[in-house]
PDB file of N, CA and C in Angstrom:
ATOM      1  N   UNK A   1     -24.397  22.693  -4.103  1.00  0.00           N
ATOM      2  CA  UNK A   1     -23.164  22.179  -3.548  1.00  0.00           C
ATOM      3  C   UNK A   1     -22.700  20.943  -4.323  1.00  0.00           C
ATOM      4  N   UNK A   2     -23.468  20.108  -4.963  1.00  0.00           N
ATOM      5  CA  UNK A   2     -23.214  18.792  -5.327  1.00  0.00           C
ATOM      6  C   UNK A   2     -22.547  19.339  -6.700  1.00  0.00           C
ATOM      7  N   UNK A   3     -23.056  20.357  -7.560  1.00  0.00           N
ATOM      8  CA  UNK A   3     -22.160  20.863  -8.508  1.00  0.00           C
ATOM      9  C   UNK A   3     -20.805  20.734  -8.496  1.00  0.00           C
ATOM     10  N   UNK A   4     -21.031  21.404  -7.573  1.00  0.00           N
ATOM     11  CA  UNK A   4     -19.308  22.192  -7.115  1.00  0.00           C
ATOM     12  C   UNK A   4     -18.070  20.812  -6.840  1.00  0.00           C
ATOM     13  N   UNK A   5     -18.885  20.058  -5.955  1.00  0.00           N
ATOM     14  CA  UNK A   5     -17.726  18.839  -5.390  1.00  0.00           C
ATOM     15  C   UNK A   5     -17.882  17.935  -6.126  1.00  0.00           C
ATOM     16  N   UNK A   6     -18.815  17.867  -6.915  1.00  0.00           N
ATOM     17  CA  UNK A   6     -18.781  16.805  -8.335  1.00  0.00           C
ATOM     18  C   UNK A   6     -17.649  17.548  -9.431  1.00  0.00           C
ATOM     19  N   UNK A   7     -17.583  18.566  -9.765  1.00  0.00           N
ATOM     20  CA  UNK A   7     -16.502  18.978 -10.765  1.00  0.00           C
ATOM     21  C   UNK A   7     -15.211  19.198  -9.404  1.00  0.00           C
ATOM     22  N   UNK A   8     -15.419  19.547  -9.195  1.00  0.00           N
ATOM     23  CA  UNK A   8     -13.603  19.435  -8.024  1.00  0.00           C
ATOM     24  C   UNK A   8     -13.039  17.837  -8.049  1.00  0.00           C
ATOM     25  N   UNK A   9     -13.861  16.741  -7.627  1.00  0.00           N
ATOM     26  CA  UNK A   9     -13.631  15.592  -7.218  1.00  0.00           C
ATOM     27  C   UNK A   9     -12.901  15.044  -9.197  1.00  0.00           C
ATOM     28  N   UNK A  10     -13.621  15.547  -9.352  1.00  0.00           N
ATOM     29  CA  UNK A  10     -13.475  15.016 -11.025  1.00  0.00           C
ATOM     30  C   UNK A  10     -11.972  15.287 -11.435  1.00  0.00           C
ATOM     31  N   UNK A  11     -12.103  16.757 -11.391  1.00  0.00           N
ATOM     32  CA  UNK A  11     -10.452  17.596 -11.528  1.00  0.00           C
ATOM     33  C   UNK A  11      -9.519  17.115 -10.964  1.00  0.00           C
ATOM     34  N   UNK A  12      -9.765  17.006  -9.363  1.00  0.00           N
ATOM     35  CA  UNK A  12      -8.847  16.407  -8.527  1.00  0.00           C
ATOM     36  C   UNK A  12      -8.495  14.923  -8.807  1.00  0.00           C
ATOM     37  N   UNK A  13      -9.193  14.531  -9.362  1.00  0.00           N
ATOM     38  CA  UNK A  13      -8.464  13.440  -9.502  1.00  0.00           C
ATOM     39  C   UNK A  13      -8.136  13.043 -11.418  1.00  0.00           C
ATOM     40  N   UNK A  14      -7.803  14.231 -11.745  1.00  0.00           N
ATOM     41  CA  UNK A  14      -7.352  13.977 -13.213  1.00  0.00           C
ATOM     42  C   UNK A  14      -8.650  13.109 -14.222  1.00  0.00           C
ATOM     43  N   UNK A  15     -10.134  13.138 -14.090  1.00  0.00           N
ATOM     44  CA  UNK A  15     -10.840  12.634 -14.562  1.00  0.00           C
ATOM     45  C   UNK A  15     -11.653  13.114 -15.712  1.00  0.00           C
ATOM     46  N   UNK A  16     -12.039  12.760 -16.675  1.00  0.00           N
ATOM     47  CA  UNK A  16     -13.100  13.920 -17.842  1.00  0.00           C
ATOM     48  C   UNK A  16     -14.227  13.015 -17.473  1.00  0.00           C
ATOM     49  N   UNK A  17     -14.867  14.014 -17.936  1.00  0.00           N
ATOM     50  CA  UNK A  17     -16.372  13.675 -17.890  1.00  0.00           C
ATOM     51  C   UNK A  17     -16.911  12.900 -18.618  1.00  0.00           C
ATOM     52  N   UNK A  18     -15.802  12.550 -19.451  1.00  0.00           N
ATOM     53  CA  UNK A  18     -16.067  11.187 -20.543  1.00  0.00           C
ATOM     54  C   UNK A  18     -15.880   9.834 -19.887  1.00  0.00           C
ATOM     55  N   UNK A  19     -14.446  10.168 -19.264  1.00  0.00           N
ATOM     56  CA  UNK A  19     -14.369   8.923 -18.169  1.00  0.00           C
ATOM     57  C   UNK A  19     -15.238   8.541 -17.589  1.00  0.00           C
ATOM     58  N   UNK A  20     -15.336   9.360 -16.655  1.00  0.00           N
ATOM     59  CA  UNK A  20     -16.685   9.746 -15.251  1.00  0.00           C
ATOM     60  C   UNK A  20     -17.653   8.930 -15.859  1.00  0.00           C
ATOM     61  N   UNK A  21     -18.209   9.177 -17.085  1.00  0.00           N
ATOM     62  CA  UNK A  21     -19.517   8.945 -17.050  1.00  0.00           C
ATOM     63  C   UNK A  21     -19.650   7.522 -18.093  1.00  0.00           C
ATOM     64  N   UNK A  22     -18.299   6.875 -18.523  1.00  0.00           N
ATOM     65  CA  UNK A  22     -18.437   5.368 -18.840  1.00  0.00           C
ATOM     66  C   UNK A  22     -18.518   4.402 -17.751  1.00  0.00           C
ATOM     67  N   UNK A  23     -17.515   4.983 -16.832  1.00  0.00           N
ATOM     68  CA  UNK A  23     -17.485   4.157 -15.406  1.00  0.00           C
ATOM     69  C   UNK A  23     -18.990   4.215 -14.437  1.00  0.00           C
ATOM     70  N   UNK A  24     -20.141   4.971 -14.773  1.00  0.00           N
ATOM     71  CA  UNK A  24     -20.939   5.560 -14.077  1.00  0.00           C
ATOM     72  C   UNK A  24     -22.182   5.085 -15.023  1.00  0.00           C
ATOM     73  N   UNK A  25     -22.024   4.471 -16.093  1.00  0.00           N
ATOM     74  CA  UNK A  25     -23.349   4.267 -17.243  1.00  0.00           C
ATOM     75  C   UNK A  25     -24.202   5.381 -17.611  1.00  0.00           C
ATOM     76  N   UNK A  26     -23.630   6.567 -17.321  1.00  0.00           N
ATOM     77  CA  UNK A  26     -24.455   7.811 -17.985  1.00  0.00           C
ATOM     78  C   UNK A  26     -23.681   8.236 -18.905  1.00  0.00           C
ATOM     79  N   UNK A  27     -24.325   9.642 -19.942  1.00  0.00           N
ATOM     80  CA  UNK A  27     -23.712   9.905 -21.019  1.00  0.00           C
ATOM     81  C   UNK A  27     -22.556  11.090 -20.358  1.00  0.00           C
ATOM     82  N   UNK A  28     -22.079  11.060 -21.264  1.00  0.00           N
ATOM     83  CA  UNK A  28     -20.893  12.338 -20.818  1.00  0.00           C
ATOM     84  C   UNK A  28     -21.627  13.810 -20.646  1.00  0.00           C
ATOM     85  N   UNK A  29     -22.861  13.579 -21.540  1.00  0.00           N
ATOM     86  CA  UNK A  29     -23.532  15.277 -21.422  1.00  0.00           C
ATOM     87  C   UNK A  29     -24.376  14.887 -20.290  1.00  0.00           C
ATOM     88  N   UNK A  30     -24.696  14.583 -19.616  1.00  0.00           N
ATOM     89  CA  UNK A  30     -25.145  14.118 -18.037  1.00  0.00           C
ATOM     90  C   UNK A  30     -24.338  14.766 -17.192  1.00  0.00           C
ATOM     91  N   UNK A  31     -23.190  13.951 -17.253  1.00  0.00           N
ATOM     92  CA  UNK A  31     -22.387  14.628 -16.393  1.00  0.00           C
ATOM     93  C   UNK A  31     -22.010  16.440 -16.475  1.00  0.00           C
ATOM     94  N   UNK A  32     -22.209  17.007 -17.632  1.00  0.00           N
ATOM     95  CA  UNK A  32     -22.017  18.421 -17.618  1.00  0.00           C
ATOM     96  C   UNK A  32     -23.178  18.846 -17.415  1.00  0.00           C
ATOM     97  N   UNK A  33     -24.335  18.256 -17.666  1.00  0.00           N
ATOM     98  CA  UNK A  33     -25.360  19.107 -17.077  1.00  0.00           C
ATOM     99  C   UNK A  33     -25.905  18.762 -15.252  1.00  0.00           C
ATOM    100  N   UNK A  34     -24.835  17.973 -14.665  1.00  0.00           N
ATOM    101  CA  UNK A  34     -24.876  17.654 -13.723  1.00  0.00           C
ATOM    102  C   UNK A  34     -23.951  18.862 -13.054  1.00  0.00           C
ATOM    103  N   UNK A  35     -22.844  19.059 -13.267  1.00  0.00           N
ATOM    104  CA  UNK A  35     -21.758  20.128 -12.917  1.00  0.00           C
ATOM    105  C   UNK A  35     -22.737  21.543 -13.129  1.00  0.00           C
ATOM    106  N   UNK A  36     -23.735  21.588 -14.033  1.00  0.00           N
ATOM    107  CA  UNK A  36     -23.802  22.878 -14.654  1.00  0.00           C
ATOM    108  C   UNK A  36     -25.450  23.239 -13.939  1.00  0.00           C
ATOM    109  N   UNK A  37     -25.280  21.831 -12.877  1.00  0.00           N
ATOM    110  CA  UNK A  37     -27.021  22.189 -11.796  1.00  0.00           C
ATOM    111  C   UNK A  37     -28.082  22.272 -12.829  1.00  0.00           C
ATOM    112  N   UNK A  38     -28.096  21.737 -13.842  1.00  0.00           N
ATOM    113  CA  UNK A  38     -29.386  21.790 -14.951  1.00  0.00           C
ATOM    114  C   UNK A  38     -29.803  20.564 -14.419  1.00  0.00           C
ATOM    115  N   UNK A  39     -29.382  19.086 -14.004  1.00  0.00           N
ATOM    116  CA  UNK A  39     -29.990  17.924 -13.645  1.00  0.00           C
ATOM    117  C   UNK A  39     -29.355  17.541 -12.504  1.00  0.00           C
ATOM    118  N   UNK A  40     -30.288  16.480 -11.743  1.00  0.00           N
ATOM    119  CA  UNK A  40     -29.584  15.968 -10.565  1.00  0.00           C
ATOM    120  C   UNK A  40     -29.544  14.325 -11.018  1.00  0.00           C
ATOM    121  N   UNK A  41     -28.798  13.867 -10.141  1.00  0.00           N
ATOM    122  CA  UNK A  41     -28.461  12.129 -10.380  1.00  0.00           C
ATOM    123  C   UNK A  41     -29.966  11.590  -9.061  1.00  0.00           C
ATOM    124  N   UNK A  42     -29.942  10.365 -10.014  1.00  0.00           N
ATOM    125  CA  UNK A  42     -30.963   9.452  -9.030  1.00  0.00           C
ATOM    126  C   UNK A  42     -30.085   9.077  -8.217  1.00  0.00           C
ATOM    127  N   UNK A  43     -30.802   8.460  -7.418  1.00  0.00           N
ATOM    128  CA  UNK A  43     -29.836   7.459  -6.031  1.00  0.00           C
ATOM    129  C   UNK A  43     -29.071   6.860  -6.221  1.00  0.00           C
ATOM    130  N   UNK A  44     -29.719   6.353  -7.162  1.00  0.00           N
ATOM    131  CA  UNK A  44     -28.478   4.680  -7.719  1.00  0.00           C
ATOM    132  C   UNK A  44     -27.277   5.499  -8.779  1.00  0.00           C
ATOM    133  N   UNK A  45     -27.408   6.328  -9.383  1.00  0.00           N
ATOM    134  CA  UNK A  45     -26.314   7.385  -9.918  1.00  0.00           C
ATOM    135  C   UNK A  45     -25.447   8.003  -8.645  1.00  0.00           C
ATOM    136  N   UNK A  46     -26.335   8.876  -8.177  1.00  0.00           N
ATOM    137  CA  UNK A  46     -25.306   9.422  -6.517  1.00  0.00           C
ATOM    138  C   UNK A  46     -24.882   8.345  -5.999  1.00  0.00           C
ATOM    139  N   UNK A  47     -25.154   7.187  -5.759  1.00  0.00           N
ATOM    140  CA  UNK A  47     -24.335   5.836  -5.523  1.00  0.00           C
ATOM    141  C   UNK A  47     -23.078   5.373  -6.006  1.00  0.00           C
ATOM    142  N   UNK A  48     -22.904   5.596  -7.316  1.00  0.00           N
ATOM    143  CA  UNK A  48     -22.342   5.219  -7.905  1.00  0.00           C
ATOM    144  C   UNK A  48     -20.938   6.697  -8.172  1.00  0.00           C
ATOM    145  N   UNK A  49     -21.203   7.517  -8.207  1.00  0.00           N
ATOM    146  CA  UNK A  49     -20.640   8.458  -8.348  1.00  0.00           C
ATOM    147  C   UNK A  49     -19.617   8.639  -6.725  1.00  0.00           C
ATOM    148  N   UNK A  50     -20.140   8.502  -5.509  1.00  0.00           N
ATOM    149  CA  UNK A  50     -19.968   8.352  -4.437  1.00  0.00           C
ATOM    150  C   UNK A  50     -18.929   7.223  -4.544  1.00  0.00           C
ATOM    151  N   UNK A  51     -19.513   6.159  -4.568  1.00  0.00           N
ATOM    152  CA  UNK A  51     -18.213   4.477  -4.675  1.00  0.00           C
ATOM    153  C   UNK A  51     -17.156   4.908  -5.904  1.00  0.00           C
ATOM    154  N   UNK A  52     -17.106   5.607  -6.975  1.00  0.00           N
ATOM    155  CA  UNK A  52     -15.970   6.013  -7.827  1.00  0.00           C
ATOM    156  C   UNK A  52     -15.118   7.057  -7.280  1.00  0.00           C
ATOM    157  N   UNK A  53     -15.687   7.746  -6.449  1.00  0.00           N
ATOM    158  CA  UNK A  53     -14.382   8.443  -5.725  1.00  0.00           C
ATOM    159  C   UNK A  53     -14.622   8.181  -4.347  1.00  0.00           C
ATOM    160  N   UNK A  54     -15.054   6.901  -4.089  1.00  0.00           N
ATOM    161  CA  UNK A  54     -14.897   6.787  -2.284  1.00  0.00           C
ATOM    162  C   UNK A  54     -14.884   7.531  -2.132  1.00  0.00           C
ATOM    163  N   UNK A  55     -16.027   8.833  -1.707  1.00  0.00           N
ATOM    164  CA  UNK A  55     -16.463   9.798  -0.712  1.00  0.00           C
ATOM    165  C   UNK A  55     -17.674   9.256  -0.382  1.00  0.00           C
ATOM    166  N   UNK A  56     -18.157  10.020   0.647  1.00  0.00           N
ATOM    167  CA  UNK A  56     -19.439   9.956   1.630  1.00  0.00           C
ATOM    168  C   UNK A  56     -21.117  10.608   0.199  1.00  0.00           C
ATOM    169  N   UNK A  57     -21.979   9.904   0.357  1.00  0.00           N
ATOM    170  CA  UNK A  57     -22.438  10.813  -0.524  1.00  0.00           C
ATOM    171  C   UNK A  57     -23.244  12.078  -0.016  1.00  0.00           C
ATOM    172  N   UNK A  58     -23.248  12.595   1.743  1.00  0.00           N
ATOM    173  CA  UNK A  58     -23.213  13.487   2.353  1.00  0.00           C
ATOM    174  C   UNK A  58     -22.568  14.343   1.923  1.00  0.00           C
ATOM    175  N   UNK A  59     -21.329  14.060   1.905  1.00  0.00           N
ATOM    176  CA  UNK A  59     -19.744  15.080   1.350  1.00  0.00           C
ATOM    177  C   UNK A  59     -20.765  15.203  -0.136  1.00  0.00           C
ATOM    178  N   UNK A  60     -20.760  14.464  -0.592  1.00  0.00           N
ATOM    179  CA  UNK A  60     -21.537  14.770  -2.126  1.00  0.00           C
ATOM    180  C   UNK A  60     -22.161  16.170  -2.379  1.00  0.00           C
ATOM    181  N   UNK A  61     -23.455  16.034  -1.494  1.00  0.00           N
ATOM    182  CA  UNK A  61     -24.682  16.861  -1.202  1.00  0.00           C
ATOM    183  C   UNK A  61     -24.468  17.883  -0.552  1.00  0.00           C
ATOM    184  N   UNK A  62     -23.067  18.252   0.289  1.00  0.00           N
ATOM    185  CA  UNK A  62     -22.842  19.141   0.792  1.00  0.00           C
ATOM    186  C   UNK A  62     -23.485  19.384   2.186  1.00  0.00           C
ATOM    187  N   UNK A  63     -23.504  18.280   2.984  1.00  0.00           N
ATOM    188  CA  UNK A  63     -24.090  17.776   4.336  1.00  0.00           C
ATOM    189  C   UNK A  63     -22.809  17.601   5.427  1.00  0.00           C
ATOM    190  N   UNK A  64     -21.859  17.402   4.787  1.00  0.00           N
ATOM    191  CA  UNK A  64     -20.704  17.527   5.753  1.00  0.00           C
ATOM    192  C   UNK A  64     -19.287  17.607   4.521  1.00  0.00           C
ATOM    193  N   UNK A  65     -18.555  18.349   5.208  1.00  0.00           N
ATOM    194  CA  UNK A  65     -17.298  18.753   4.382  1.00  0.00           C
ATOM    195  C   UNK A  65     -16.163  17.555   4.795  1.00  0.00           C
ATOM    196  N   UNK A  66     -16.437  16.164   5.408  1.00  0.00           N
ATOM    197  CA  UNK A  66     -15.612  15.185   5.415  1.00  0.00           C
ATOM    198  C   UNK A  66     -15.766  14.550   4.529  1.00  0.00           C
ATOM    199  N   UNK A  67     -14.735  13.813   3.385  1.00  0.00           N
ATOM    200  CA  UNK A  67     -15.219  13.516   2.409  1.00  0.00           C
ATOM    201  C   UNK A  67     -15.081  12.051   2.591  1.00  0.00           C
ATOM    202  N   UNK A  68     -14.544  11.380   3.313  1.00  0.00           N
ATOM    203  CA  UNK A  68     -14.457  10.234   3.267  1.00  0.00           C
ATOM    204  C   UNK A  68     -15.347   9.284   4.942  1.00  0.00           C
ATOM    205  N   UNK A  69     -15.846   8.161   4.293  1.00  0.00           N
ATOM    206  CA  UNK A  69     -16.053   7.549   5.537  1.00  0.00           C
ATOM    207  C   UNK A  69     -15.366   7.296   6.712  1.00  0.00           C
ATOM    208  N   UNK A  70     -16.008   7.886   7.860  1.00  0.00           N
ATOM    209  CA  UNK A  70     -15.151   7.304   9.401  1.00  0.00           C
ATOM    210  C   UNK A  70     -15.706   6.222  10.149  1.00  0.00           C
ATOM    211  N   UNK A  71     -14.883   5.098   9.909  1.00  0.00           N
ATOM    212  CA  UNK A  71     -15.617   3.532  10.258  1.00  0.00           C
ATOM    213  C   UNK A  71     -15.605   3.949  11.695  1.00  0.00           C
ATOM    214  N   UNK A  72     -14.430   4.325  12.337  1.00  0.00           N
ATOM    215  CA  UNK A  72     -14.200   4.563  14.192  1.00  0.00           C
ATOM    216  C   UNK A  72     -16.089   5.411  14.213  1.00  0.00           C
ATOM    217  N   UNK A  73     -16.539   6.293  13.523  1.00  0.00           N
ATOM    218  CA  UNK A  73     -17.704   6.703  14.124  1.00  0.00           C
ATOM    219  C   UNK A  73     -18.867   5.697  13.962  1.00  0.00           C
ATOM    220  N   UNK A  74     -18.833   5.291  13.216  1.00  0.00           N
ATOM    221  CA  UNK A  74     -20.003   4.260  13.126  1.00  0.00           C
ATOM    222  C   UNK A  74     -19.821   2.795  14.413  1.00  0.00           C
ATOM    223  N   UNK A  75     -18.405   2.736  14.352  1.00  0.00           N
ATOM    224  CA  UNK A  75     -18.399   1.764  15.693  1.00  0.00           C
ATOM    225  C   UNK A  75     -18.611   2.517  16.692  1.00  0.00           C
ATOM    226  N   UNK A  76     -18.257   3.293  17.051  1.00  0.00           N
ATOM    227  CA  UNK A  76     -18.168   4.187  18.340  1.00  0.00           C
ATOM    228  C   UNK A  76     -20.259   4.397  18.310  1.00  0.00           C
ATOM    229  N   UNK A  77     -21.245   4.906  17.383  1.00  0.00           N
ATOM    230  CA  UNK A  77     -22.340   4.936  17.482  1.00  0.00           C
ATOM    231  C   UNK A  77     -23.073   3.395  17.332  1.00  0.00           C
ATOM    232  N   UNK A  78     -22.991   2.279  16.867  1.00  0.00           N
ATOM    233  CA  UNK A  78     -23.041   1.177  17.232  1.00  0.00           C
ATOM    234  C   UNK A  78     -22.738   0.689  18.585  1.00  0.00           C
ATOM    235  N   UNK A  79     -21.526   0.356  19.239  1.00  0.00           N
ATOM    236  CA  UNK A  79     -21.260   0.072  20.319  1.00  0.00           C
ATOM    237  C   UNK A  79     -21.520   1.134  21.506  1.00  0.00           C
ATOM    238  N   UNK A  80     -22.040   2.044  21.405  1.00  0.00           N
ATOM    239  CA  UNK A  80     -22.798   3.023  22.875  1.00  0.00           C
ATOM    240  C   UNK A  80     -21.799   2.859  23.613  1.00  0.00           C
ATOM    241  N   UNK A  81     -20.676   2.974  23.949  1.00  0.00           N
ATOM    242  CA  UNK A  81     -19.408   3.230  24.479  1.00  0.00           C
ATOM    243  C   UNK A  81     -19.230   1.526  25.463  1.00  0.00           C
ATOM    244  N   UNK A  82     -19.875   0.756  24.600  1.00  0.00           N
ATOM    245  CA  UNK A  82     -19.133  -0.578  25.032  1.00  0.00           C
ATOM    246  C   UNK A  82     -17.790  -0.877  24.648  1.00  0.00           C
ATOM    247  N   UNK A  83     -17.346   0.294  23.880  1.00  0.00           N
ATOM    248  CA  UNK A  83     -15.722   0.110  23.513  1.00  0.00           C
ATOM    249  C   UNK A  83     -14.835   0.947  24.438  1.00  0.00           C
ATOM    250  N   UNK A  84     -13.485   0.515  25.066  1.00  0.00           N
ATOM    251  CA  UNK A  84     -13.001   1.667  25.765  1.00  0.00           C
ATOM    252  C   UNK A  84     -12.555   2.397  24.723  1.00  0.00           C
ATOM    253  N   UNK A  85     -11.027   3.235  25.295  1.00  0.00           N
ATOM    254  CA  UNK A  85     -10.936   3.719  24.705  1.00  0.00           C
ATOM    255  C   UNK A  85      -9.430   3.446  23.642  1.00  0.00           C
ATOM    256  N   UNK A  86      -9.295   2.486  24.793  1.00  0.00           N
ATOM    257  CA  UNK A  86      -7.984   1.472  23.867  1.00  0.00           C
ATOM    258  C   UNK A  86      -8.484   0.628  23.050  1.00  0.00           C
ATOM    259  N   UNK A  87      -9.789   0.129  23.009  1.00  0.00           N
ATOM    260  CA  UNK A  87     -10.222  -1.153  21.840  1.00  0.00           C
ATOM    261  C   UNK A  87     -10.718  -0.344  20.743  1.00  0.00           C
ATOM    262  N   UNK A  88     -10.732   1.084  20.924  1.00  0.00           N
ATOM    263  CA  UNK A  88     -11.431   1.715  19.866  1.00  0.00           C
ATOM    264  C   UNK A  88      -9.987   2.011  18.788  1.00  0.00           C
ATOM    265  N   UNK A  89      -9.058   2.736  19.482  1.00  0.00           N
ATOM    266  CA  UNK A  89      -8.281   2.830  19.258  1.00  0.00           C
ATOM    267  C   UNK A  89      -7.158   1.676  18.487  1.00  0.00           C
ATOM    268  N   UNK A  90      -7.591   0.395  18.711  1.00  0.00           N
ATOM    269  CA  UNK A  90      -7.338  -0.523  18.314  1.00  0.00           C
ATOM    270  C   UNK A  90      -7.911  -0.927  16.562  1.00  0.00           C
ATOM    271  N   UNK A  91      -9.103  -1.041  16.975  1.00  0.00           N
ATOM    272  CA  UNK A  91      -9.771  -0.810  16.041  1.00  0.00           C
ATOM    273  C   UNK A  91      -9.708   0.405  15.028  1.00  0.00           C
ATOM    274  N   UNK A  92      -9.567   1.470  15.082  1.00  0.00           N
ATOM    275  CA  UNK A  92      -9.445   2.378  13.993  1.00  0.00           C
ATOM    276  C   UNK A  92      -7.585   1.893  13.739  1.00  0.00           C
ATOM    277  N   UNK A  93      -6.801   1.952  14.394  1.00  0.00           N
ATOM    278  CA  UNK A  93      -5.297   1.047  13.794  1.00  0.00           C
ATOM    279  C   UNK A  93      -5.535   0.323  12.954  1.00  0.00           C
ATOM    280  N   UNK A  94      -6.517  -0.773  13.106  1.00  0.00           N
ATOM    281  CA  UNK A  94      -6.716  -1.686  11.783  1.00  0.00           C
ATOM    282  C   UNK A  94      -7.885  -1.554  10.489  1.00  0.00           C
ATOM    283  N   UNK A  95      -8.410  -0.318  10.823  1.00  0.00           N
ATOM    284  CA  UNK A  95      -8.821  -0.418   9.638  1.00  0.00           C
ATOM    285  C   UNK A  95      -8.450   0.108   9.534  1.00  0.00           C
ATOM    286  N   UNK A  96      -7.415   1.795   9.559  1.00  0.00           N
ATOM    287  CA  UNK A  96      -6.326   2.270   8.477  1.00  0.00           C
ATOM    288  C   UNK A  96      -5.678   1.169   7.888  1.00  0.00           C
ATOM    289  N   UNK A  97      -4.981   0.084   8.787  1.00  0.00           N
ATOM    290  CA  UNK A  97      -4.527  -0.809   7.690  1.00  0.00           C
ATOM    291  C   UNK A  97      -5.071  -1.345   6.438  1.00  0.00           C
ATOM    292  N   UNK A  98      -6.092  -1.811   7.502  1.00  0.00           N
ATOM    293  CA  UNK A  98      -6.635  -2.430   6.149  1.00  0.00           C
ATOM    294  C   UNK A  98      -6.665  -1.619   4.838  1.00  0.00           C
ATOM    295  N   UNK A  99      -7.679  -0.469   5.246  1.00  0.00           N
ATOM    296  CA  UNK A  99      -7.923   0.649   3.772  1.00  0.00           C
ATOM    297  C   UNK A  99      -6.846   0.945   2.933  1.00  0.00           C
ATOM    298  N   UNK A 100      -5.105   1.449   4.098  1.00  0.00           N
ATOM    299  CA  UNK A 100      -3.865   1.342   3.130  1.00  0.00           C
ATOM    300  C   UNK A 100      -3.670   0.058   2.188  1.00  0.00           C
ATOM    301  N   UNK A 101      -3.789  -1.398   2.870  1.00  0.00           N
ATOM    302  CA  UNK A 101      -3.712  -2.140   1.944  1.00  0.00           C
ATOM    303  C   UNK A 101      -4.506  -2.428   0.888  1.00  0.00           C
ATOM    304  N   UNK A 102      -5.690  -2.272   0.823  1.00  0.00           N
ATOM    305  CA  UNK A 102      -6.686  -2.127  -0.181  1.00  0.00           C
ATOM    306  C   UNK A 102      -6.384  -1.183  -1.084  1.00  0.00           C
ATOM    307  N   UNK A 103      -6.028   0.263  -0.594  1.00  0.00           N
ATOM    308  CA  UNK A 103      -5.483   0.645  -1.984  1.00  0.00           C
ATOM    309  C   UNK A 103      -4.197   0.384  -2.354  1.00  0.00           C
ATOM    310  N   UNK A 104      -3.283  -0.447  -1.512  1.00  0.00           N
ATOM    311  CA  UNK A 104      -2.055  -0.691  -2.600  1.00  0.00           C
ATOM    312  C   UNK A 104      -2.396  -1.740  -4.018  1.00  0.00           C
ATOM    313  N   UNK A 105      -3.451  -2.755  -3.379  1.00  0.00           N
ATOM    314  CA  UNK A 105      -3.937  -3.519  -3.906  1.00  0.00           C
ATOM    315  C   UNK A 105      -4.660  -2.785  -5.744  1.00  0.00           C
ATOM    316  N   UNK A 106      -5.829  -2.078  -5.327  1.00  0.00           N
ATOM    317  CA  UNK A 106      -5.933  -1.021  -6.063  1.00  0.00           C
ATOM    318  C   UNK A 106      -5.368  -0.992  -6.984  1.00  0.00           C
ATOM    319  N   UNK A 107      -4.226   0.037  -6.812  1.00  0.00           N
ATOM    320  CA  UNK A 107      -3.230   0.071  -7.410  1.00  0.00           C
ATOM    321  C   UNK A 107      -2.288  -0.224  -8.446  1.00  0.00           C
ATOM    322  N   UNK A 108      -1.889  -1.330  -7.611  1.00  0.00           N
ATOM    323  CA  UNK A 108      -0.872  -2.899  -8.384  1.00  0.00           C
ATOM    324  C   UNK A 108      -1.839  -3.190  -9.322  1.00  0.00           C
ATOM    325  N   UNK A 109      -3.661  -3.331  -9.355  1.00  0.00           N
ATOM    326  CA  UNK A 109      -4.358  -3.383 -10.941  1.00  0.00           C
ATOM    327  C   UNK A 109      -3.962  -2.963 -11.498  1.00  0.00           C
ATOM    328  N   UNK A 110      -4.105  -1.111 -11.651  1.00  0.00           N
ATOM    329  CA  UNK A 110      -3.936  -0.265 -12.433  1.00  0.00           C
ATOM    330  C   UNK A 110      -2.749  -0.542 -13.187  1.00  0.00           C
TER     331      UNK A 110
END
């Protein structure tokens, strides 16, 4: 599975494997023999590969087909329903904000 959503994620976002793998400190033939299931990435590689396309590295591994982190679940399993259901709701409002503004931010680098 990690094949598969490692070359999709790549495609999808207009990336070569040359890119991929300067931003990532591996060689570019890493990365194809990574796509091509001949090698797997260490942790600190699946780490890193994961934080370059902000996905989950679950979604990675093919453990869940959500690809991105849901902060509302991690509060919601942290707080044991000490949140209603309006403060939760509150809370996931602002961190969409936030995340939209972070990537406009993003962005305006590029």
């Amino acid at each position: 599975m990690f094949t598969e959503r490692l070359k999709s994620l790549r495609k999808e976002n207009n990336i070569t494997q040359k890119k991929l793998s300067d931003e990532i400190n591996v060689s570019a033939s890493t990365i194809g023999l990574y796509e091509q299931g001949r090698r797997s990435p260490d942790n600190e590689t699946l780490t890193k590969i994961a934080d370059y396309f902000e996905v989950t590295i679950n979604y990675l591994l093919g453990r869940t087909n959500q690809k991105y982190f849901r902060a509302d679940e991690t509060i919601s399993f942290h707080s044991k329903g000490k949140l209603s259901d309006e403060d939760m709701k509150m809370v996931r409002d602002l961190i969409d904000r936030l995340v939209k503004n972070h990537k406009e931010e993003e962005k305006k680098k590029d």
